[in-house]
Protein backbone atom coordinates (compact mmCIF):
# COMPACT_ATOMS: atom_id res chain seq x y z
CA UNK A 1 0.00 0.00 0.00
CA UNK A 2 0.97 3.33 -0.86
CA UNK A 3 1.78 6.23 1.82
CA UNK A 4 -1.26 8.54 1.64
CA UNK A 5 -0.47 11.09 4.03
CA UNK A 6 0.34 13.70 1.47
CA UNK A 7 -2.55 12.54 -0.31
CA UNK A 8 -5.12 14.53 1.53
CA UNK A 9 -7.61 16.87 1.27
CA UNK A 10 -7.50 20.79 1.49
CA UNK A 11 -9.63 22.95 3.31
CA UNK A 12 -8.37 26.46 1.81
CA UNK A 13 -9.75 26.75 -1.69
CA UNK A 14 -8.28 29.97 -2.85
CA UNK A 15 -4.87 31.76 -2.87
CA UNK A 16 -5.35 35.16 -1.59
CA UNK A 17 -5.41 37.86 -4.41
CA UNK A 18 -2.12 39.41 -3.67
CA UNK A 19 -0.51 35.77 -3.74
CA UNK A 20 -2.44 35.27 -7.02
CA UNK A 21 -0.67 38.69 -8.25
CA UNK A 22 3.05 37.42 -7.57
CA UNK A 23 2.28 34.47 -9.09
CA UNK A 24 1.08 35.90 -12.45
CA UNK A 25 3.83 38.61 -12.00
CA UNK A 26 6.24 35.65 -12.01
CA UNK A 27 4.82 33.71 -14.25
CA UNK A 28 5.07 36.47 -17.02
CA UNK A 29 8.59 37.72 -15.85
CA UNK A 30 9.75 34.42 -16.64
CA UNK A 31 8.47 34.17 -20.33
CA UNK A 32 10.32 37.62 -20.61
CA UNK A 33 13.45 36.03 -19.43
CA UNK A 34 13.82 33.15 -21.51
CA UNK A 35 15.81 33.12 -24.50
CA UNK A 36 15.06 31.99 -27.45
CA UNK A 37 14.90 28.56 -27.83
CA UNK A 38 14.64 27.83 -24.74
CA UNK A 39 13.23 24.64 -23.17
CA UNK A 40 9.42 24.86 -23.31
CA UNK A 41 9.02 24.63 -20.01
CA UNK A 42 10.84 28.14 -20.12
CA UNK A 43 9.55 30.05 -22.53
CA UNK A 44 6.03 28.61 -23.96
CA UNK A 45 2.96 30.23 -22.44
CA UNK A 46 0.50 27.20 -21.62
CA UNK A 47 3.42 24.67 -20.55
CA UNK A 48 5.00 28.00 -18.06
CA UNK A 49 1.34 27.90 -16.88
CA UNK A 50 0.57 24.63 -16.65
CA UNK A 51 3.81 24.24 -14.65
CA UNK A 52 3.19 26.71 -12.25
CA UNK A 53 -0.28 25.98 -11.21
CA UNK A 54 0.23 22.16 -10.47
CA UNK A 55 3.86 23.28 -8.87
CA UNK A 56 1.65 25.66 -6.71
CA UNK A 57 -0.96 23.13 -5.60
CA UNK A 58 1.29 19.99 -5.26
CA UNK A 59 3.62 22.17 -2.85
CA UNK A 60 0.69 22.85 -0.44
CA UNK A 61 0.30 19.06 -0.06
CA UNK A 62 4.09 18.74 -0.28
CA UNK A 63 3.57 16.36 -3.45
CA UNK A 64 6.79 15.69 -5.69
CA UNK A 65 5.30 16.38 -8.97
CA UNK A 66 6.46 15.53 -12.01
CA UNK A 67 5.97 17.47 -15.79
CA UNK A 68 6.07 15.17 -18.98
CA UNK A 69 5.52 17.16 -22.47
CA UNK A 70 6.46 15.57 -26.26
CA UNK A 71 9.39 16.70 -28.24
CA UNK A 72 13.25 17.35 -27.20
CA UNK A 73 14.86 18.23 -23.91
CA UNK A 74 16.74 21.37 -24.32
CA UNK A 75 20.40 20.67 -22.94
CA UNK A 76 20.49 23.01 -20.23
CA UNK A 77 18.49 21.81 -16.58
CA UNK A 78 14.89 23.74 -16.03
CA UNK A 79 15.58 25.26 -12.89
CA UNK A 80 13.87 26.47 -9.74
CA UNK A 81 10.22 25.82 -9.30
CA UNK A 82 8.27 29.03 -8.81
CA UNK A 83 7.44 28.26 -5.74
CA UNK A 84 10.90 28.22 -4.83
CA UNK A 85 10.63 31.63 -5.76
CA UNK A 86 7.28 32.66 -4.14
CA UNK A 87 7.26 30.45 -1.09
CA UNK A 88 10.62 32.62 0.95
CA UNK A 89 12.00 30.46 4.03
CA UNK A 90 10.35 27.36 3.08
CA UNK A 91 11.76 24.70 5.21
CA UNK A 92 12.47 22.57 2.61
CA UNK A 93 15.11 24.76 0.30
CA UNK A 94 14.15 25.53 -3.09
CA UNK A 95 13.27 22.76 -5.49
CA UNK A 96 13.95 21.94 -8.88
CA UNK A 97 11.68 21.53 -11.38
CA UNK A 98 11.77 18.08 -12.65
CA UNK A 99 10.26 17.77 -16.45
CA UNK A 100 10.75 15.01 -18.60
CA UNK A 101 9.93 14.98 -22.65
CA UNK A 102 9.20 12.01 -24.84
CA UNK A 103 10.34 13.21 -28.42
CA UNK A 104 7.72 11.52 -30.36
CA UNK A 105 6.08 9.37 -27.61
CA UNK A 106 2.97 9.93 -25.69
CA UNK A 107 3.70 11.98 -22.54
CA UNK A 108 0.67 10.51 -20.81
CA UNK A 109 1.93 6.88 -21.22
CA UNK A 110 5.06 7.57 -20.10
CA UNK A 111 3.41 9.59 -17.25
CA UNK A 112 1.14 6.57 -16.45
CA UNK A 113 4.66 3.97 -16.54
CA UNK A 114 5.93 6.66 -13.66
CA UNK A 115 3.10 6.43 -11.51
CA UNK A 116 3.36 3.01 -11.63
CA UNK A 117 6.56 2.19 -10.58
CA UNK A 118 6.65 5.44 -7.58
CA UNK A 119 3.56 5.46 -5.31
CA UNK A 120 4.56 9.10 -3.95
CA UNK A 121 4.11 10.79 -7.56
CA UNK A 122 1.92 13.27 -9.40
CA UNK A 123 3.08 12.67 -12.84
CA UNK A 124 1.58 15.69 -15.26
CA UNK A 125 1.44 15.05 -18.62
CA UNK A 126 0.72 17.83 -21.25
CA UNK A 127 -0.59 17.07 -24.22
CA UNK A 128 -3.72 17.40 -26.98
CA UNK A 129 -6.64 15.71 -27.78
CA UNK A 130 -4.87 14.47 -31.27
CA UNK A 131 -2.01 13.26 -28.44
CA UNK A 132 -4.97 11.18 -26.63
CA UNK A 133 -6.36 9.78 -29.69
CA UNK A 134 -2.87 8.34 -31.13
CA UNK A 135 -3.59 5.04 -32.72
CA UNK A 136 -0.22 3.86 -31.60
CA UNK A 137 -0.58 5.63 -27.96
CA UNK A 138 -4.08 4.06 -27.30
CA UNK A 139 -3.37 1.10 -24.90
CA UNK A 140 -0.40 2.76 -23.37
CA UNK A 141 -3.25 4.79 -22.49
CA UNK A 142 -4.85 2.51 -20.13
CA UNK A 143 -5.75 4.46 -16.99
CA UNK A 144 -7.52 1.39 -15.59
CA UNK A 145 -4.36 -0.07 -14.92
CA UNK A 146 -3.44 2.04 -12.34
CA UNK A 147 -4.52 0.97 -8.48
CA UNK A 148 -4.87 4.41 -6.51
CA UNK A 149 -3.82 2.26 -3.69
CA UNK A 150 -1.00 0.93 -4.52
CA UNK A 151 0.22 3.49 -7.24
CA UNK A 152 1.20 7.10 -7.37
CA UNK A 153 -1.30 9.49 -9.57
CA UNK A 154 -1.54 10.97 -13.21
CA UNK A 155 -3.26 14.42 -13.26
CA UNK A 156 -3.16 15.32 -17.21
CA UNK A 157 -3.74 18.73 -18.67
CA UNK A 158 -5.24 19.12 -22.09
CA UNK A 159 -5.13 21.56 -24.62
CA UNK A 160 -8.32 22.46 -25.50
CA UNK A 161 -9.07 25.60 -28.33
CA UNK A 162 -11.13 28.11 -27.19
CA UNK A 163 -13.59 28.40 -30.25
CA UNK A 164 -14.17 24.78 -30.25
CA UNK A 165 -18.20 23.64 -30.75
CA UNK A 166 -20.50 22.21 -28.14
CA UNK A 167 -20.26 19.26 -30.63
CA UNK A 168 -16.44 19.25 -30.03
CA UNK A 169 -16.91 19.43 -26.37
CA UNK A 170 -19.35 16.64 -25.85
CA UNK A 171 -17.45 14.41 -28.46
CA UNK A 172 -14.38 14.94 -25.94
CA UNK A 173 -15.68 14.76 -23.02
CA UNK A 174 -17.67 11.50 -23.64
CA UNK A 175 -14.51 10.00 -24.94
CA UNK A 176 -12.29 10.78 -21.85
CA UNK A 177 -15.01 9.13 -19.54
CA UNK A 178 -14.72 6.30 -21.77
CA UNK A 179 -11.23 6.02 -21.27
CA UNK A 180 -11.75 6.47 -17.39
CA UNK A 181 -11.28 10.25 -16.61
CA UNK A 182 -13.44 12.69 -15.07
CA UNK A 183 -13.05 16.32 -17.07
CA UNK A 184 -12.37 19.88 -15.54
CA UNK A 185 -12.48 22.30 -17.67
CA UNK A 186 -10.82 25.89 -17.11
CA UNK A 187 -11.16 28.84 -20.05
CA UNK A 188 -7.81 30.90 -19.91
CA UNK A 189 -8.89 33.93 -22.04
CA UNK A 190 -6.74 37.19 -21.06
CA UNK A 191 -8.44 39.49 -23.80
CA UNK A 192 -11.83 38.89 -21.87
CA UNK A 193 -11.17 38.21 -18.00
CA UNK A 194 -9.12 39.94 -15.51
CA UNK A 195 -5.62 38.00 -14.73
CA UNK A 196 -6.21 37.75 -11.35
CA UNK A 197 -9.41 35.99 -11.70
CA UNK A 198 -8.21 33.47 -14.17
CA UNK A 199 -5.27 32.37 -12.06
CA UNK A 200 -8.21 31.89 -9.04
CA UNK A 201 -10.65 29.53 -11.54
CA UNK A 202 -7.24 27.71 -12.40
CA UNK A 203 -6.14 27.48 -8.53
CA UNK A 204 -9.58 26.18 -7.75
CA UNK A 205 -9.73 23.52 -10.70
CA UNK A 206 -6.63 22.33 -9.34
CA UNK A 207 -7.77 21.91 -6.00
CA UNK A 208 -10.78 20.01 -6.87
CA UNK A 209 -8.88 17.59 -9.07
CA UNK A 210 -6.15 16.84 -6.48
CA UNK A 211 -9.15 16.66 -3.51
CA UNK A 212 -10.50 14.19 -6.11
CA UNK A 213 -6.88 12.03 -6.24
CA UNK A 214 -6.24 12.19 -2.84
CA UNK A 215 -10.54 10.49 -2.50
CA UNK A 216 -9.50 7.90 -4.76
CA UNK A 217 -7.08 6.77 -2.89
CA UNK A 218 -8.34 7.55 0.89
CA UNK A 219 -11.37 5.39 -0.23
CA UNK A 220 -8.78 2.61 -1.85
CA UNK A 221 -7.20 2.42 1.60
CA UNK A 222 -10.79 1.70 3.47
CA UNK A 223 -12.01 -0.66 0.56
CA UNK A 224 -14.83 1.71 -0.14
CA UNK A 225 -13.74 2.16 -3.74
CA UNK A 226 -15.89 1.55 -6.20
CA UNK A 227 -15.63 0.01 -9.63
CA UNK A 228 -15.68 2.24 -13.09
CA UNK A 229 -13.28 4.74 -10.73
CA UNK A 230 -12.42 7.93 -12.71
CA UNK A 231 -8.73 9.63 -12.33
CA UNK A 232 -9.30 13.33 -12.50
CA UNK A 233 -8.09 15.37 -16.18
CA UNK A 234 -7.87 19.12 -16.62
CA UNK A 235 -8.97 20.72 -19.78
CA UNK A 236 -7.75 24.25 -20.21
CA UNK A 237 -9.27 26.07 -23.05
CA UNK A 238 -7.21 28.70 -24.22
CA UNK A 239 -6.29 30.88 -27.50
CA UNK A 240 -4.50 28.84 -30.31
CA UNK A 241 -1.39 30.71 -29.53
CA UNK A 242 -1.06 27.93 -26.10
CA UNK A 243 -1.84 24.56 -28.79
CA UNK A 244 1.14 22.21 -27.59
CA UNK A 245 1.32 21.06 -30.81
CA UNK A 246 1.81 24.78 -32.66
CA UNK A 247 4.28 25.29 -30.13
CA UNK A 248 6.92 22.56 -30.96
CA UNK A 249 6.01 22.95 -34.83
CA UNK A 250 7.64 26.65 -34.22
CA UNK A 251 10.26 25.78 -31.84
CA UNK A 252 13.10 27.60 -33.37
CA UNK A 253 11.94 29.87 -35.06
CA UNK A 254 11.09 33.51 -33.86
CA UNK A 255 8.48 33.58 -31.17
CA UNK A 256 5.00 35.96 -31.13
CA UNK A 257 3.76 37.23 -28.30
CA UNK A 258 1.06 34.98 -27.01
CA UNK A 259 -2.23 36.58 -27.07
CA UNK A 260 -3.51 34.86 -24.38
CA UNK A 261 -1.04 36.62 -22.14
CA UNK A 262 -2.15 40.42 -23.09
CA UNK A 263 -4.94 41.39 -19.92
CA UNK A 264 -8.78 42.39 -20.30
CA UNK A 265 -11.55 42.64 -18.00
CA UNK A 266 -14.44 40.42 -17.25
CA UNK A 267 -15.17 37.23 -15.10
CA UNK A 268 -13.94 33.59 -15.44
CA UNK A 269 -15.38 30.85 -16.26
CA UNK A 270 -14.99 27.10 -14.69
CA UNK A 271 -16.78 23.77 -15.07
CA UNK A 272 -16.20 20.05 -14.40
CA UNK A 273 -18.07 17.15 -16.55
CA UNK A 274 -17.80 14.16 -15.06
């Protein structure tokens, strides 16, 4: 049986709004910084913000997460999480981020072979819908295999576009229950909603899906689990500009600002399908 004493439940929901503030501060800063080409993990808009939303939420339950995107590892090391940079005098020293990429492999079967062999991990893969639906990739994708009691936990993030159709949406979300996940889905839209408001629906996403992990394995433990068990997945609906794929396609050449990281006004906008 696996250790589940990090894998518990949170009572605080939301980051306060100044917290929230720092963190989108240094989230952008650290787009600014990166040179070009730069690891994605770096310098890309949804993978910076993918990493430091899970890296925020997995250090309040002191999880050792781990980040798995497709393509090449850049030769240099990825550095110190954010947290390591928002979190001063945390007892623990600052961390480094751990990523992993899988060239042309499916980064949610090689997150799924982690939590497999580790009981203590939250392996995070990145990745698309076209990613998911890989003929090649589809019984590496096997979520069923994995025993929340026994194993550690996947939490994937998809790429979802932001114009897609309610057809789109149902066609997806049927298909990933299918396949054993439940669905939260998060809009990112800076040329509509405020940034400090996004960052909260994101924060609160996350802490659903991880309350949901740390369930699924509580309820392992007391042999209260029940069968067709669903491992939670995170769709983030954003502007093309944050499409995974688009982003390696370019890698190397000169980069555009991302329009989903220019700021607006108006109120976010959450769900979860299950």
């Amino acid at each position: 049986m696996s250790d589940t004493s990090v894998w518990t439940v949170s009572a605080t929901r939301e980051p306060s709004d100044d917290f929230l503030a720092r963190l989108d501060r240094r989230w952008r800063d650290g787009i600014e910084a990166a040179a070009d080409g730069a690891c994605t993990w770096s310098r890309d808009p949804m993978h910076t913000f993918v990493l430091t939303h899970v890296d925020r939420a997995a250090h309040r339950r002191r999880l050792r997460a781990v980040f798995f995107t497709a393509g090449t590892a850049h030769e240099r090391g990825h550095g110190f999480t954010p947290m390591s940079d928002l979190v001063t005098g945390d007892m623990f020293g600052p961390q480094e981020i751990e990523a992993r990429h899988t060239g042309d492999s499916s980064p949610l079967a090689a997150a799924l072979e982690l939590a497999m062999s580790d009981p203590h991990v939250l392996a995070v893969p990145l990745m698309t819908e076209r990613m998911y639906t890989q003929i090649d990739s589809l019984d590496a994708h096997a979520v069923d295999a994995l025993r929340p009691g026994v194993h550690g936990a996947v939490l994937p993030i998809m790429y979802a576009p932001a114009d897609e159709t309610l057809d789109d949406v149902d066609a997806r979300e049927n298909m990933l229950r299918a396949g054993g996940f439940a669905t939260y889905t998060v809009v990112v839209d800076f040329a509509e909603d405020e940034p400090v408001d996004i960052h909260r629906s994101v924060a609160v996403v996350l802490e659903d899906a991880l309350d949901s992990v740390a369930h699924l394995k509580m309820d392992s433990n007391d042999g209260a689990l029940a069968s067709g068990l669903a491992w939670p997945l995170v769709a983030l609906r954003a502007d093309a500009s944050w499409d995974p794929d688009r982003c390696r396609a370019a890698s190397g050449a000169s980069r555009e600002e991302p329009a989903a990281t220019r700021t607006g006004s108006g109120a976010s906008r959450t769900s979860r399908e299950t």
